[in-house]
C-alpha atoms as a PDB file:
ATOM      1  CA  UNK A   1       1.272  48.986 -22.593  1.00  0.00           C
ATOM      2  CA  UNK A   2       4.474  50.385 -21.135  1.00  0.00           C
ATOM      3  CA  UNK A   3       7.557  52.348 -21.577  1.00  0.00           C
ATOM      4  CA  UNK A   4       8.756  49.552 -23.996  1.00  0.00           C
ATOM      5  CA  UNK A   5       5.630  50.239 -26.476  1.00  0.00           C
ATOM      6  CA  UNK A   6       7.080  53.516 -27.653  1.00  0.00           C
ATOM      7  CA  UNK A   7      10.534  55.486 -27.841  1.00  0.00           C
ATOM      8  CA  UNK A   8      11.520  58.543 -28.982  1.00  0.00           C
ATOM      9  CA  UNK A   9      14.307  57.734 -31.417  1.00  0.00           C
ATOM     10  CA  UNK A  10      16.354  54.819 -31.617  1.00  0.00           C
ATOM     11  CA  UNK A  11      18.947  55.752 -29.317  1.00  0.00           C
ATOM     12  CA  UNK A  12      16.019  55.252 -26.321  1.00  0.00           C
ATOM     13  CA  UNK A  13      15.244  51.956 -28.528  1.00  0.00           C
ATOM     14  CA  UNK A  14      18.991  50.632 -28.353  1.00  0.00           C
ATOM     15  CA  UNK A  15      19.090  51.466 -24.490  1.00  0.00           C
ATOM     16  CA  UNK A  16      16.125  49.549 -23.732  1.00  0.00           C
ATOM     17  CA  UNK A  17      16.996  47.280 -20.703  1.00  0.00           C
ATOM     18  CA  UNK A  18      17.966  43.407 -21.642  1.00  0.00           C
ATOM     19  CA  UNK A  19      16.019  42.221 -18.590  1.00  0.00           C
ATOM     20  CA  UNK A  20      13.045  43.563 -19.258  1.00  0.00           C
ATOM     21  CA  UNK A  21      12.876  42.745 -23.221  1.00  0.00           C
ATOM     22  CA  UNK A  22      11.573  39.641 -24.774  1.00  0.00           C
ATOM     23  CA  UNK A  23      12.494  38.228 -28.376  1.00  0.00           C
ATOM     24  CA  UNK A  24       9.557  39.168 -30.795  1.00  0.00           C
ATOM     25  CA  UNK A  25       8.756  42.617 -29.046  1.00  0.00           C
ATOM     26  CA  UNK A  26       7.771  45.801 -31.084  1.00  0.00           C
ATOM     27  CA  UNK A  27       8.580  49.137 -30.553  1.00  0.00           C
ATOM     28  CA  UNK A  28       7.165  51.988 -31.948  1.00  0.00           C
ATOM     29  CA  UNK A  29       9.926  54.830 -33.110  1.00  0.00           C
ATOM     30  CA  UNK A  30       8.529  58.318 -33.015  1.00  0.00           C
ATOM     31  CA  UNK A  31      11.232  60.091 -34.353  1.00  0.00           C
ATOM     32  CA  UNK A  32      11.035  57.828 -37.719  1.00  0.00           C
ATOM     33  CA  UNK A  33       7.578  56.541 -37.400  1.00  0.00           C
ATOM     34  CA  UNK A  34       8.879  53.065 -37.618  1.00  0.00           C
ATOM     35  CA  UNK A  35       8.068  49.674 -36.114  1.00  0.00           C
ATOM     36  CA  UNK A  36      10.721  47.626 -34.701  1.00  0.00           C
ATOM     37  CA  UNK A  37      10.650  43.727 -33.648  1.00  0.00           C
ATOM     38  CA  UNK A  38      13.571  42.484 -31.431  1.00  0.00           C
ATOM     39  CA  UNK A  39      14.887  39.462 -33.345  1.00  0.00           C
ATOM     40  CA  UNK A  40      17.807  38.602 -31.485  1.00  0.00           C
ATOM     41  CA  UNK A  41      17.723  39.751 -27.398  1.00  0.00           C
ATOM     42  CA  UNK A  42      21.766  39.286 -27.619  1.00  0.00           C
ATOM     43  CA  UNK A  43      21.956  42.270 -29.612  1.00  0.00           C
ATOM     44  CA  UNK A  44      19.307  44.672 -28.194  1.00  0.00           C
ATOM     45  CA  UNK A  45      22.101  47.467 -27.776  1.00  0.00           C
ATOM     46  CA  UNK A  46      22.572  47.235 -31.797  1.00  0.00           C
ATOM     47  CA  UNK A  47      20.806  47.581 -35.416  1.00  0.00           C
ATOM     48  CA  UNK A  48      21.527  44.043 -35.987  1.00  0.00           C
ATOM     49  CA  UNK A  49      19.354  42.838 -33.065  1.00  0.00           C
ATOM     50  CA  UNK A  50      16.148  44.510 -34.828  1.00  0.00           C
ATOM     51  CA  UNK A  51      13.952  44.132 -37.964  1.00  0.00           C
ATOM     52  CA  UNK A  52      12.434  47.841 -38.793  1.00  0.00           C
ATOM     53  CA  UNK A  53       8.845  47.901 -40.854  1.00  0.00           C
ATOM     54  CA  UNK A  54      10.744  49.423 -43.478  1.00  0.00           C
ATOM     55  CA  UNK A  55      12.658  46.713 -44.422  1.00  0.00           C
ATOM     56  CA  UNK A  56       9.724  44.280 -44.810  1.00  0.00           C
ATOM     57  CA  UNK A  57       8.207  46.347 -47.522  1.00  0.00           C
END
């Protein structure tokens, strides 16, 4: 584990470096207590590059 495991809201999440992120990657949100995969590695800076738990259910 490391400091891509877990942020504390999503604005750490959307600032997490391109080079050290890989497609398929989950991320733990504190703040909302959500999961987030990184679909598209293009678009890590932005909603639309990640799939939150919330909307699988």
């Amino acid at each position: 584990m490391d400091n891509r495991t877990v942020v504390a809201n999503l604005s750490e999440l959307y600032s997490i470096p391109e080079k050290y992120a890989y497609q398929g990657m989950t991320v733990s949100n504190i703040d909302n207590g959500n999961i987030y995969m990184l679909l598209d590695k293009s678009k890590i800076k932005q909603k639309e590059g990640w799939k939150a738990s919330y909307e699988s259910i």
